[in-house]
PDB file of N, CA and C in Angstrom:
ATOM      1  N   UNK A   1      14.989 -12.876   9.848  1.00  0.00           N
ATOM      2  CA  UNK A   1      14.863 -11.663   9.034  1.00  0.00           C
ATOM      3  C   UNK A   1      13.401 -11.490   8.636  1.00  0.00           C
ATOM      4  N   UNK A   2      13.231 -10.117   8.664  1.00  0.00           N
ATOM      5  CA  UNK A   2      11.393  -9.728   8.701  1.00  0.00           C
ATOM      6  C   UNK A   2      11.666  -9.522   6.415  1.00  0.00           C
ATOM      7  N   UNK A   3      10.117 -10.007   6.033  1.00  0.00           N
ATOM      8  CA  UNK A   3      10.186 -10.277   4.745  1.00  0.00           C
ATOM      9  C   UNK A   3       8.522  -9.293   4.521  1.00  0.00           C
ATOM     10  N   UNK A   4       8.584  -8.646   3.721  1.00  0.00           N
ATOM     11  CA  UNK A   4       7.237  -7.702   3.348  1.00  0.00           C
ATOM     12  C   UNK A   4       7.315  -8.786   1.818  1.00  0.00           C
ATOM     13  N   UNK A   5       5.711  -8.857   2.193  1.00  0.00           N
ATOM     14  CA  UNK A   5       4.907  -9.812   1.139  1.00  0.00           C
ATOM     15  C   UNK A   5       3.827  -8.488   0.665  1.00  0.00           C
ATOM     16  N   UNK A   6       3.882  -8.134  -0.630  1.00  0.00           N
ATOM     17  CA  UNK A   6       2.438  -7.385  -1.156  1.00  0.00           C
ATOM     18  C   UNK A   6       2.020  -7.843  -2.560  1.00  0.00           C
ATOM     19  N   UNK A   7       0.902  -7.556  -2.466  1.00  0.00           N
ATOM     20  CA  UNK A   7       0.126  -7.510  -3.859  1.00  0.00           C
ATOM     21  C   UNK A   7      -0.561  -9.049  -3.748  1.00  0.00           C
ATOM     22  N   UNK A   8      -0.530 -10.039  -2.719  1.00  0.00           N
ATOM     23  CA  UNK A   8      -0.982 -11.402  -2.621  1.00  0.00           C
ATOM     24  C   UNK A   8      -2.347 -11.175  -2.645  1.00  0.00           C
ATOM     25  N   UNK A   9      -3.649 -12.245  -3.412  1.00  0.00           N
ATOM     26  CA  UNK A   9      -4.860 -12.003  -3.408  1.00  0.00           C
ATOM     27  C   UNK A   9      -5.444 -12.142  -2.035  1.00  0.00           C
ATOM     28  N   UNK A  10      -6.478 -11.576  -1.815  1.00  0.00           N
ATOM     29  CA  UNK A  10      -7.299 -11.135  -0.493  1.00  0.00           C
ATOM     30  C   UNK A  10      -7.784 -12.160   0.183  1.00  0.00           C
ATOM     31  N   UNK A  11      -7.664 -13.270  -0.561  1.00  0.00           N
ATOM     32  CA  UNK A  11      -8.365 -14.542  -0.219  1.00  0.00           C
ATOM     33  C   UNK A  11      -7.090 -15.114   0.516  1.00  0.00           C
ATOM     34  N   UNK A  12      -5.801 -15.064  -0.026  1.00  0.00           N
ATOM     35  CA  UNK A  12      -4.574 -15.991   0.595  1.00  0.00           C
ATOM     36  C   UNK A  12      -4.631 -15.944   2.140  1.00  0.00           C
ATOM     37  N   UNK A  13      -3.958 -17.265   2.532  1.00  0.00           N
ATOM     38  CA  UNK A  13      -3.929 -17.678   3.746  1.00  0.00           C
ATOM     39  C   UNK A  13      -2.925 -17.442   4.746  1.00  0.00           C
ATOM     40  N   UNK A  14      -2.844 -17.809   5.762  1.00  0.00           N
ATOM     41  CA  UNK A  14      -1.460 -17.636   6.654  1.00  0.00           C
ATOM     42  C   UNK A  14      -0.755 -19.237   5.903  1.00  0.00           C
ATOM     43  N   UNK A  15      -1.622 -19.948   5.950  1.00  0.00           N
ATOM     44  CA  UNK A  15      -0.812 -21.002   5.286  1.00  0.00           C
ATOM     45  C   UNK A  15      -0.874 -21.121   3.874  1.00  0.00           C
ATOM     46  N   UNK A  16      -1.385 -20.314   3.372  1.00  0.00           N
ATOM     47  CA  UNK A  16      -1.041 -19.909   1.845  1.00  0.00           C
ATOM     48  C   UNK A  16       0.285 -20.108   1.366  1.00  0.00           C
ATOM     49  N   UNK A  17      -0.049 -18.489   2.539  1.00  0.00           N
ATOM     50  CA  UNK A  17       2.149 -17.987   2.384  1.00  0.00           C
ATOM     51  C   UNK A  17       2.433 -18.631   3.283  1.00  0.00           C
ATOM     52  N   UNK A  18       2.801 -19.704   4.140  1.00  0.00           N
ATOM     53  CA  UNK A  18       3.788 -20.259   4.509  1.00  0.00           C
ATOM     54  C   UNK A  18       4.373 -21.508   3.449  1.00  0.00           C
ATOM     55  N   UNK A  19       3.174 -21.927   2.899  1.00  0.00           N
ATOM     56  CA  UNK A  19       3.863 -22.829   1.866  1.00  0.00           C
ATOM     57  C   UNK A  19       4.710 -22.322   0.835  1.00  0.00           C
ATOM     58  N   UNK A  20       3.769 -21.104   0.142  1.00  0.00           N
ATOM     59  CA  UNK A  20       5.022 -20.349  -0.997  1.00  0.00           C
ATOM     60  C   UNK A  20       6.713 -20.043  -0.432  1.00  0.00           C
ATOM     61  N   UNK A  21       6.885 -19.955   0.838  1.00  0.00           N
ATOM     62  CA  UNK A  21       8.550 -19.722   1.375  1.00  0.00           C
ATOM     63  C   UNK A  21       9.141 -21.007   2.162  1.00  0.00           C
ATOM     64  N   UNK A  22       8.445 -22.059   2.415  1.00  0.00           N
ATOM     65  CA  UNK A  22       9.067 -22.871   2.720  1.00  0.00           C
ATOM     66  C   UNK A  22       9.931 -23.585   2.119  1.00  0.00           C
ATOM     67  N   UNK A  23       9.635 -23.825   0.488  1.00  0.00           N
ATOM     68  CA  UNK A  23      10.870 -24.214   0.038  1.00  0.00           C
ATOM     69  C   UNK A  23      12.197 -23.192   0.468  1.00  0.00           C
ATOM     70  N   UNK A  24      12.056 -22.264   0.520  1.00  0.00           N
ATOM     71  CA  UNK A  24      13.312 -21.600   0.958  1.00  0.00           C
ATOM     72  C   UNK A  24      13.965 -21.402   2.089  1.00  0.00           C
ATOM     73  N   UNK A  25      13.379 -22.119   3.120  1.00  0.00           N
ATOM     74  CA  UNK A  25      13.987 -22.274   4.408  1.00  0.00           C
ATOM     75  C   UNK A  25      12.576 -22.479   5.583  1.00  0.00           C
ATOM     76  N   UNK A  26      12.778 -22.359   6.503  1.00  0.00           N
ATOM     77  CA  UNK A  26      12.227 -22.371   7.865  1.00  0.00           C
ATOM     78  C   UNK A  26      11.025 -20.643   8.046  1.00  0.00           C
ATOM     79  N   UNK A  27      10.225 -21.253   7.975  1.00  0.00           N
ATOM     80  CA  UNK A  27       9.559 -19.549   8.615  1.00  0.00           C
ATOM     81  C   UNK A  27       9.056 -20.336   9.942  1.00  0.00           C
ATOM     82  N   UNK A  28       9.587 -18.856  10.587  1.00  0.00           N
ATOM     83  CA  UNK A  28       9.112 -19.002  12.345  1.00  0.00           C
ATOM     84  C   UNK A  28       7.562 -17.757  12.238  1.00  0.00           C
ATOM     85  N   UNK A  29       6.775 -17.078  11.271  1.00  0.00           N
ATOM     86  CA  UNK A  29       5.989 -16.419  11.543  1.00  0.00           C
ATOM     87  C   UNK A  29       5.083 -15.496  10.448  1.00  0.00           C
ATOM     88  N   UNK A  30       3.916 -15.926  10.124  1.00  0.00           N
ATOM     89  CA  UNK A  30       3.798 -15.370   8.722  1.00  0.00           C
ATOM     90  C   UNK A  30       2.551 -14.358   9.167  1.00  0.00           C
ATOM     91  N   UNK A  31       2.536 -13.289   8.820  1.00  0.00           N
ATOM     92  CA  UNK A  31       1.388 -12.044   9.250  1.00  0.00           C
ATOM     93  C   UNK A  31       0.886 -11.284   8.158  1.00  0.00           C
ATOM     94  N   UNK A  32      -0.467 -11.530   8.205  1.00  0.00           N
ATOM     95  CA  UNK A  32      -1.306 -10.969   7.589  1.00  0.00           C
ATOM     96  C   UNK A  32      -2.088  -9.974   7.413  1.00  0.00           C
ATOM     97  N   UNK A  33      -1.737  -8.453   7.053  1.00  0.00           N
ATOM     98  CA  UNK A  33      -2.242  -7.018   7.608  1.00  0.00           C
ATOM     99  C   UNK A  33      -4.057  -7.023   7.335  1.00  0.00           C
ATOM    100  N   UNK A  34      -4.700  -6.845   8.113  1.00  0.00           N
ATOM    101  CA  UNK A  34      -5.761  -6.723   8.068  1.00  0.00           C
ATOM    102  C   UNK A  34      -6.976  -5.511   8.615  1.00  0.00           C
ATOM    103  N   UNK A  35      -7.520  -5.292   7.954  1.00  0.00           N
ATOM    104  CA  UNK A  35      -8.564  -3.651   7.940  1.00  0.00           C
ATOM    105  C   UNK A  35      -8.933  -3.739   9.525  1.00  0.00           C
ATOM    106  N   UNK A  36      -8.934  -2.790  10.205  1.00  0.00           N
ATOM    107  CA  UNK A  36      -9.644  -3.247  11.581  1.00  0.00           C
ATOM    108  C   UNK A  36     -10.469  -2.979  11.489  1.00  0.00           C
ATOM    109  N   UNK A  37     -11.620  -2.527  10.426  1.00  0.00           N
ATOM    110  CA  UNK A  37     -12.859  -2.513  10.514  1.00  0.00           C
ATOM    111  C   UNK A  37     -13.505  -3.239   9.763  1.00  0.00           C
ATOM    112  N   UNK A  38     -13.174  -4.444   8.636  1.00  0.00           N
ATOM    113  CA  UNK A  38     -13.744  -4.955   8.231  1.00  0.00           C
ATOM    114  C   UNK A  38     -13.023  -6.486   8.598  1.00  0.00           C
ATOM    115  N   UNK A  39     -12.099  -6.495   9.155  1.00  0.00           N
ATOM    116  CA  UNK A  39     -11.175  -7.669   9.568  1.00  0.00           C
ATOM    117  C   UNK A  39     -10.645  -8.118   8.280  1.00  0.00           C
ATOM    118  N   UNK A  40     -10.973  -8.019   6.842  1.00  0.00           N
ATOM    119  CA  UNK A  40     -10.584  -8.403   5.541  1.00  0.00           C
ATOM    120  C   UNK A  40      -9.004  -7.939   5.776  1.00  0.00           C
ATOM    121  N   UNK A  41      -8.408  -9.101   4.644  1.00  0.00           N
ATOM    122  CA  UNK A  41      -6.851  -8.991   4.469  1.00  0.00           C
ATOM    123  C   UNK A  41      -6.757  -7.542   3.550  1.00  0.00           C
ATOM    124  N   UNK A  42      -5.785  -6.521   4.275  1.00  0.00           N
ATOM    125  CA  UNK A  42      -5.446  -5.371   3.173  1.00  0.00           C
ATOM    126  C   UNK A  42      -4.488  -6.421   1.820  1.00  0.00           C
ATOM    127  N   UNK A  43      -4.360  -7.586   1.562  1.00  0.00           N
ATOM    128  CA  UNK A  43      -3.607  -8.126   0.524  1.00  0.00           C
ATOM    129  C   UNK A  43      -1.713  -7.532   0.724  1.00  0.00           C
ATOM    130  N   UNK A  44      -1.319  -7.988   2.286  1.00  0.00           N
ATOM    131  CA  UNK A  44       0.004  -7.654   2.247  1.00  0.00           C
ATOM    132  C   UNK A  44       0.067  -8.155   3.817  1.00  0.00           C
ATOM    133  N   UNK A  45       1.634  -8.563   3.930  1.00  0.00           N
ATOM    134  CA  UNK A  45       1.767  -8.629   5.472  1.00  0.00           C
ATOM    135  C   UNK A  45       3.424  -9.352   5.255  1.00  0.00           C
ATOM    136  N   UNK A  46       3.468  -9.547   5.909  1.00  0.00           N
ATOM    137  CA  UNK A  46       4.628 -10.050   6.355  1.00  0.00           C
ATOM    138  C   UNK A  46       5.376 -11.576   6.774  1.00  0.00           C
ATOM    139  N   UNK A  47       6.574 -12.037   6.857  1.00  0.00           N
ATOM    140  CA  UNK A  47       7.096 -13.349   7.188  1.00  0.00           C
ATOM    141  C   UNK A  47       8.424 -13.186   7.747  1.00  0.00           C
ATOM    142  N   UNK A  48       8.583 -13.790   8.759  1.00  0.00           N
ATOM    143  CA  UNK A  48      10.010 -13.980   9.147  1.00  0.00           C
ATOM    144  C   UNK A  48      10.610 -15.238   9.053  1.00  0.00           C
ATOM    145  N   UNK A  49      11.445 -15.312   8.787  1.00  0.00           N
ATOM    146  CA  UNK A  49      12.544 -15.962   8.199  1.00  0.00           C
ATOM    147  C   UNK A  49      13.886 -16.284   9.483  1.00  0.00           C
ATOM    148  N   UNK A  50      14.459 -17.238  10.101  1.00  0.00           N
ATOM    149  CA  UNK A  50      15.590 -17.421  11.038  1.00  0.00           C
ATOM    150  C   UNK A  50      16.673 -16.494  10.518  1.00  0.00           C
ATOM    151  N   UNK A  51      17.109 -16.641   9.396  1.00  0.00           N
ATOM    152  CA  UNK A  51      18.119 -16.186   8.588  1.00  0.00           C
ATOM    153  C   UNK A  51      18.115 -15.454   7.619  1.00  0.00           C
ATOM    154  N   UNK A  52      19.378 -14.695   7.328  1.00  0.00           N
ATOM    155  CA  UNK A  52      19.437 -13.412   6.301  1.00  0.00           C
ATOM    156  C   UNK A  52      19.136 -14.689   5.063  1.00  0.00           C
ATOM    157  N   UNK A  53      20.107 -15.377   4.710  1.00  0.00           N
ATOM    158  CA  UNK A  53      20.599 -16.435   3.742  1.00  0.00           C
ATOM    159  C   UNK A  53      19.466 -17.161   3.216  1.00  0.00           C
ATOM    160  N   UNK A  54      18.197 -17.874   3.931  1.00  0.00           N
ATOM    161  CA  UNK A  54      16.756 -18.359   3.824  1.00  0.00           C
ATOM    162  C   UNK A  54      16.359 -17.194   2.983  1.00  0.00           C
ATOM    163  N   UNK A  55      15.578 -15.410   3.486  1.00  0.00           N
ATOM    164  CA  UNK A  55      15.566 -14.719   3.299  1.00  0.00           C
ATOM    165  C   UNK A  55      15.495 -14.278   2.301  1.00  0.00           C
ATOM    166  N   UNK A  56      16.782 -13.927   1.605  1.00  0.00           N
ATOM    167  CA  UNK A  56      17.374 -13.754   1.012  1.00  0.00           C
ATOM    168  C   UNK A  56      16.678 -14.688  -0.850  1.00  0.00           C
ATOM    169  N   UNK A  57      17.172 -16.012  -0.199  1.00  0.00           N
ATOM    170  CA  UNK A  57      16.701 -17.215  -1.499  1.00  0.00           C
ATOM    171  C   UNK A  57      15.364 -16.371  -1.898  1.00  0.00           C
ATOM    172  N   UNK A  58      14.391 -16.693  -0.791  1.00  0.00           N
ATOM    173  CA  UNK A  58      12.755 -16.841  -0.893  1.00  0.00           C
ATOM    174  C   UNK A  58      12.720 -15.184  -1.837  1.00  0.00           C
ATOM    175  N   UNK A  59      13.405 -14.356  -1.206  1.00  0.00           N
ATOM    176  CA  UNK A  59      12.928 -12.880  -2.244  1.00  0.00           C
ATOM    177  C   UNK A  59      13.529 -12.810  -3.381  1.00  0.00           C
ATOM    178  N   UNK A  60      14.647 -13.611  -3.526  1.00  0.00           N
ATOM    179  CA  UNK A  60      15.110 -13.626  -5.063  1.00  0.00           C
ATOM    180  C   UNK A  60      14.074 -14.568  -5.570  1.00  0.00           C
ATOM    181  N   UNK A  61      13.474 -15.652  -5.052  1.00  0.00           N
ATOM    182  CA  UNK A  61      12.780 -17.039  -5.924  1.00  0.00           C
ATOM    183  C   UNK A  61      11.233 -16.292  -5.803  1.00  0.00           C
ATOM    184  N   UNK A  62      10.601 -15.142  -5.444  1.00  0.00           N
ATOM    185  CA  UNK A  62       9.440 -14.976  -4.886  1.00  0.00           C
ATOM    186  C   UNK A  62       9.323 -14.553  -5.666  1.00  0.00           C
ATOM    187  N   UNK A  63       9.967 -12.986  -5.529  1.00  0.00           N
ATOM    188  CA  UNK A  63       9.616 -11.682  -5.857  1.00  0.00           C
ATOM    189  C   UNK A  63       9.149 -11.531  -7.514  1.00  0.00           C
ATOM    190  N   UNK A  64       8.085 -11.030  -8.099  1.00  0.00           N
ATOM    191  CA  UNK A  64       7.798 -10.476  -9.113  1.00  0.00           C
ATOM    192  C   UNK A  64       6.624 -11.375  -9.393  1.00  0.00           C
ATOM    193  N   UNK A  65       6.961 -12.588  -8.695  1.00  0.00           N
ATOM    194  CA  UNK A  65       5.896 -14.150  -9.604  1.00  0.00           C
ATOM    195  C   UNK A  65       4.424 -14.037  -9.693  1.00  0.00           C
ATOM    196  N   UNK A  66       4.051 -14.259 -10.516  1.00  0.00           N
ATOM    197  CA  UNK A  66       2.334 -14.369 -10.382  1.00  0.00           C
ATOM    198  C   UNK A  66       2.008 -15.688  -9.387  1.00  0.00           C
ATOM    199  N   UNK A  67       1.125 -15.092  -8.707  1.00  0.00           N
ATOM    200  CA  UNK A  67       0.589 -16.145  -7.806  1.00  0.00           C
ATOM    201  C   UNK A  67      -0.972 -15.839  -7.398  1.00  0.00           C
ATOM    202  N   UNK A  68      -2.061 -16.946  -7.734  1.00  0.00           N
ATOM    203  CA  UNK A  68      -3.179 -17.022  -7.798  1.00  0.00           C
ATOM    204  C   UNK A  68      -3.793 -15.741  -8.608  1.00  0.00           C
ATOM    205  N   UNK A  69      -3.203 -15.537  -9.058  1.00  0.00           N
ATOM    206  CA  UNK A  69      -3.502 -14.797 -10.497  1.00  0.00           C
ATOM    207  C   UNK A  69      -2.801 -13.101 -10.120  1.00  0.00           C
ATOM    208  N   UNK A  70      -2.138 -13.131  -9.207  1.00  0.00           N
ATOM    209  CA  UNK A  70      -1.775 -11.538  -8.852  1.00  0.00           C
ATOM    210  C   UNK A  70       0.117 -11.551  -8.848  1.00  0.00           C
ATOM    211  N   UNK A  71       0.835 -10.688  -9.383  1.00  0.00           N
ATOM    212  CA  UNK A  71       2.471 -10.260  -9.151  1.00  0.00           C
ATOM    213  C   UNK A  71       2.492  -9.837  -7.824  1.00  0.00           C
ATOM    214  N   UNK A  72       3.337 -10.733  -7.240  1.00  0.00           N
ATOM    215  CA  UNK A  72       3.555 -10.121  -5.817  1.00  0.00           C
ATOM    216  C   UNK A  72       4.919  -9.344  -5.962  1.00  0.00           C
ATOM    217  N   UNK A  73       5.092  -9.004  -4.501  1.00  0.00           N
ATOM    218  CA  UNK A  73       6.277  -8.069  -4.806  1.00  0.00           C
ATOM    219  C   UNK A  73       6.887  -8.664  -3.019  1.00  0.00           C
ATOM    220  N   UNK A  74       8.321  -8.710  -2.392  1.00  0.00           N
ATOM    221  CA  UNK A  74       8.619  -9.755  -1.909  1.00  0.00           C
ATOM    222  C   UNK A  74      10.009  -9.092  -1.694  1.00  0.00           C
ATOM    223  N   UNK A  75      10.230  -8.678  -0.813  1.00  0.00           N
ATOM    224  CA  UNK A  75      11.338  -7.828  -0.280  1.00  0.00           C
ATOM    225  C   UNK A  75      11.918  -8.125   1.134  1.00  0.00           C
ATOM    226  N   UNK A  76      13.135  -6.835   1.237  1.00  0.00           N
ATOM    227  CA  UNK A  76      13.163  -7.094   3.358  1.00  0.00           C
ATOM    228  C   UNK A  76      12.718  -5.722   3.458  1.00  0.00           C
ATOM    229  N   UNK A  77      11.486  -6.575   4.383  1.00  0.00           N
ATOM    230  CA  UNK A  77      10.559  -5.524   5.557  1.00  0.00           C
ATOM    231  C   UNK A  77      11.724  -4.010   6.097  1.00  0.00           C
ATOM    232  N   UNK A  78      11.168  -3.447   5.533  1.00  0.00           N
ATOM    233  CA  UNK A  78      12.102  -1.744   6.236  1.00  0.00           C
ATOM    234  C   UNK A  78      11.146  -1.201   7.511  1.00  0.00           C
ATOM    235  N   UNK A  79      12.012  -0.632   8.395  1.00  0.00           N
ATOM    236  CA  UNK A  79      11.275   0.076   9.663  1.00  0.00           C
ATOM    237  C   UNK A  79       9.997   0.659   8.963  1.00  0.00           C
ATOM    238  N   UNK A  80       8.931   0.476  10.044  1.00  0.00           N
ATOM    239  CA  UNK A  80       7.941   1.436   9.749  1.00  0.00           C
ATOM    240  C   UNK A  80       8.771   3.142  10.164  1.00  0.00           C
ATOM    241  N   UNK A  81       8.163   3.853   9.210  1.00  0.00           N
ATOM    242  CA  UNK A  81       8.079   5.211   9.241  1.00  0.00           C
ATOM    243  C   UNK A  81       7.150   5.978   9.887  1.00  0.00           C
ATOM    244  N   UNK A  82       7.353   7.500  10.553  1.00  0.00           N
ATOM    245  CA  UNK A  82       6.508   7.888  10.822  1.00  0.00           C
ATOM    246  C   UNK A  82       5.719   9.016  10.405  1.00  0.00           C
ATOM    247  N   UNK A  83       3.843   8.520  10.154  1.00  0.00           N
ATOM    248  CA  UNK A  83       3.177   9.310   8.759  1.00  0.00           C
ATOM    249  C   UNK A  83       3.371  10.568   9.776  1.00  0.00           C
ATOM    250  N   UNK A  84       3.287  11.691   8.182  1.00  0.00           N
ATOM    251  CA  UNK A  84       2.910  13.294   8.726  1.00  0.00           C
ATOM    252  C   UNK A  84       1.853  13.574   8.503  1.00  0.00           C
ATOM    253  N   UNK A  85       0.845  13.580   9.148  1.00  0.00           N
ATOM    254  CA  UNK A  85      -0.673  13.913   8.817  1.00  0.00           C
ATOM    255  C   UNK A  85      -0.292  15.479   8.622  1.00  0.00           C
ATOM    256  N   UNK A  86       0.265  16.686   9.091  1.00  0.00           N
ATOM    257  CA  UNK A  86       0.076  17.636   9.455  1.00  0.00           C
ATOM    258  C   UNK A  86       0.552  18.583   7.920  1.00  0.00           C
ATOM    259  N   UNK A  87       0.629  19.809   7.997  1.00  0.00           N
ATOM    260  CA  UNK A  87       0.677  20.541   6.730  1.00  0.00           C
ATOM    261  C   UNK A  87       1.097  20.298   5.754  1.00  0.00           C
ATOM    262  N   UNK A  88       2.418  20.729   5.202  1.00  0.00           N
ATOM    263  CA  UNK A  88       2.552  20.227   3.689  1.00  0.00           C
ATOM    264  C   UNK A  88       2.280  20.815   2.282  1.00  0.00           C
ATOM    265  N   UNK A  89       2.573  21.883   2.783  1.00  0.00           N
ATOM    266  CA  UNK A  89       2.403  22.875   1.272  1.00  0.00           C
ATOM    267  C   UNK A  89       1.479  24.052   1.122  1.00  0.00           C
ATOM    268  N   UNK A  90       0.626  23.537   2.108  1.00  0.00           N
ATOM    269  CA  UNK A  90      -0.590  24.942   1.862  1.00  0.00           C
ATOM    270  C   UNK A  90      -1.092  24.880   0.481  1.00  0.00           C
ATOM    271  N   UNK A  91      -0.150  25.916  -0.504  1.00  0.00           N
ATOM    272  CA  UNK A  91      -1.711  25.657  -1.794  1.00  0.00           C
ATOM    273  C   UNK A  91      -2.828  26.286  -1.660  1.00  0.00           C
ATOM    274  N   UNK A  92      -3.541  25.782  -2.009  1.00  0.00           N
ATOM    275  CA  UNK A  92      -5.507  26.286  -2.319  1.00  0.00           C
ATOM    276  C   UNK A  92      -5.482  27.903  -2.826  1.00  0.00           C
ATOM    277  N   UNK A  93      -6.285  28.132  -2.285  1.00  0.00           N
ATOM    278  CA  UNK A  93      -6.640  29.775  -2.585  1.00  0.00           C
ATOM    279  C   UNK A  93      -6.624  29.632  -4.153  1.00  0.00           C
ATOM    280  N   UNK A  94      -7.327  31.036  -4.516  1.00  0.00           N
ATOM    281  CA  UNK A  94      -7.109  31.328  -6.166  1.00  0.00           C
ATOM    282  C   UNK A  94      -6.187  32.226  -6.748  1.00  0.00           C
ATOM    283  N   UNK A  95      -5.385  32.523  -6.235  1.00  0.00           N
ATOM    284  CA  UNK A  95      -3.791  32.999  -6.721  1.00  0.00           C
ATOM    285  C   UNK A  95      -4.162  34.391  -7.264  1.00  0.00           C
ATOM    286  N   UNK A  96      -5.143  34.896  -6.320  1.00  0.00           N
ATOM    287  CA  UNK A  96      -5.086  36.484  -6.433  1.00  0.00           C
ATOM    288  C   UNK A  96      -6.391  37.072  -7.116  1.00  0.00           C
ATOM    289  N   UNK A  97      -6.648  37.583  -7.077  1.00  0.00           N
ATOM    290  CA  UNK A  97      -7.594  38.568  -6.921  1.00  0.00           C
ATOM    291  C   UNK A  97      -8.491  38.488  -8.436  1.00  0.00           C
ATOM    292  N   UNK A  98      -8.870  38.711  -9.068  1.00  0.00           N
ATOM    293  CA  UNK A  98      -9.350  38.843 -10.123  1.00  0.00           C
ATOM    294  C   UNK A  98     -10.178  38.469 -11.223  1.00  0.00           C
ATOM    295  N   UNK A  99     -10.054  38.483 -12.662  1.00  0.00           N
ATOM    296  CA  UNK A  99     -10.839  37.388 -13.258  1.00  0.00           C
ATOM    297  C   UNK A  99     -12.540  38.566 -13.598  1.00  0.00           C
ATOM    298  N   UNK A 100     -13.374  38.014 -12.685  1.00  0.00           N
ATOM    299  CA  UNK A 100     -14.594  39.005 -13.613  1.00  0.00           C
ATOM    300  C   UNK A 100     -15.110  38.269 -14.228  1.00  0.00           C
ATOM    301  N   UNK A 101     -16.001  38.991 -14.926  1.00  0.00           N
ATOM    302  CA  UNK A 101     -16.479  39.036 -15.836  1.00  0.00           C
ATOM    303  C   UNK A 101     -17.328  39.457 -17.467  1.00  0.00           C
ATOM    304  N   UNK A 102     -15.951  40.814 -17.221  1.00  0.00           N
ATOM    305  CA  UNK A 102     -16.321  41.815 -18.050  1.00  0.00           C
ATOM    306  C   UNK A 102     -17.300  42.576 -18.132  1.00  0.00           C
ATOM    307  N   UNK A 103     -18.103  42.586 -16.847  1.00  0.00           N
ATOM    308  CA  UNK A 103     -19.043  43.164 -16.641  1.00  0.00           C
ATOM    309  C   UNK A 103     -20.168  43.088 -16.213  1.00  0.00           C
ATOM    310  N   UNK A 104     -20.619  42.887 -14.921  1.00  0.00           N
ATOM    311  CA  UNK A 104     -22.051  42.317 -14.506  1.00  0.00           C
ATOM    312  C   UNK A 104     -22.123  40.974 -14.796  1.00  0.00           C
ATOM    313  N   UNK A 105     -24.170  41.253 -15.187  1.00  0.00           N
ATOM    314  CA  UNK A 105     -24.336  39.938 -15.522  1.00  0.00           C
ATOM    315  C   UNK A 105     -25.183  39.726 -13.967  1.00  0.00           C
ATOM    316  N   UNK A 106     -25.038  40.570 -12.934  1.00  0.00           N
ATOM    317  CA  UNK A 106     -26.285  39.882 -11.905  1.00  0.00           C
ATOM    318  C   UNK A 106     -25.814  39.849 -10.848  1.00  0.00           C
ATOM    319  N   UNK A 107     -26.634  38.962  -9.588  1.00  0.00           N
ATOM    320  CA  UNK A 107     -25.759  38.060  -8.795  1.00  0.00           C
ATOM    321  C   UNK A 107     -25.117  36.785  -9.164  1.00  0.00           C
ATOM    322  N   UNK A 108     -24.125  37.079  -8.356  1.00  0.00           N
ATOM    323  CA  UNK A 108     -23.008  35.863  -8.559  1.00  0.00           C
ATOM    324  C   UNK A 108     -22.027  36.234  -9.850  1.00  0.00           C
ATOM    325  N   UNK A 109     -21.753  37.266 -10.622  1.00  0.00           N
ATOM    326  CA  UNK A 109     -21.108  37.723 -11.498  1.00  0.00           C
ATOM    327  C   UNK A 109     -21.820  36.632 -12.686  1.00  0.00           C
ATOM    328  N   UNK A 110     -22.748  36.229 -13.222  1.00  0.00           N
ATOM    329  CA  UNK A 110     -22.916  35.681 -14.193  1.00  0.00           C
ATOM    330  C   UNK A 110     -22.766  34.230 -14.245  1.00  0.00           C
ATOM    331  N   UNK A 111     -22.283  33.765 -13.803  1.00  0.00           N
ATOM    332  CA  UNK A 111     -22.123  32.333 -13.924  1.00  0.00           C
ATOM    333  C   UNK A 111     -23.533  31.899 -13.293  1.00  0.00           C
ATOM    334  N   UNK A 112     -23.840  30.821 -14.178  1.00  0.00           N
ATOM    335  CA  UNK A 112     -24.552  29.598 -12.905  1.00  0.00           C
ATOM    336  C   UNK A 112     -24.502  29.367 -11.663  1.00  0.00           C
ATOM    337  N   UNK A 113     -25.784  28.171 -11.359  1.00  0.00           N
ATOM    338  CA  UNK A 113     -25.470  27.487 -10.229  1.00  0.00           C
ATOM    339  C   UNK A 113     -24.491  26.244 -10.162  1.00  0.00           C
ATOM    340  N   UNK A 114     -23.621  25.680  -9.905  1.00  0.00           N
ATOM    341  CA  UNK A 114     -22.265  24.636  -9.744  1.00  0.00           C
ATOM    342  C   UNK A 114     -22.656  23.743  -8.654  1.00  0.00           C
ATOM    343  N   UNK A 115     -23.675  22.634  -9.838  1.00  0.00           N
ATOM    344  CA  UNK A 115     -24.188  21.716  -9.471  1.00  0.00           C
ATOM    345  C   UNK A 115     -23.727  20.438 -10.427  1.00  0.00           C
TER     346      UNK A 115
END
């Protein structure tokens, strides 16, 4: 069973976290998400586990604990999703026409420069 590890400090190891879940059973694989441009740990990744039951222990005995000074959070891994970069509401614009400024005042209706 796939196990999502987050909030672990940036410094932790692959054998960091394999020691924190071994009391709870067997890990066959512990992964560490990392920036591809700076290779640094994003502070999250993953562990698999043989069994629901292992699993299971380690996220009830894990989850919430402070560890090296940070609350992790210690769940089962859900499918990745797929992001929507694309629209999403529209918005912007200034909701119509108007406003002023009672009157002149120059170029630019009076206001400043918006610096």
């Amino acid at each position: 069973m796939r196990i999502y590890i987050g909030n672990f400090a940036f410094e932790s190891t692959e054998q960091r976290i394999r020691e924190l879940f071994e009391p709870f059973g067997r890990v066959e694989e512990v992964t560490i998400v990392q920036d591809r441009y700076s290779g640094r740990s994003k502070g999250f990744g993953f562990v698999e586990m043989p069994t629901g039951d292992e699993a299971q222990a380690a996220i009830d005995g894990l989850n919430g604990n402070e560890i090296d000074g940070r609350t992790i959070t210690v769940n089962e891994a859900r499918p990745r999703t797929e992001r929507s970069f694309g629209g999403g509401g529209g918005g912007g614009g200034n909701g119509g026409g108007g406003g002023g400024n009672g009157g002149g005042g120059g170029a630019g209706g009076g206001r400043g420069p918006r610096w």
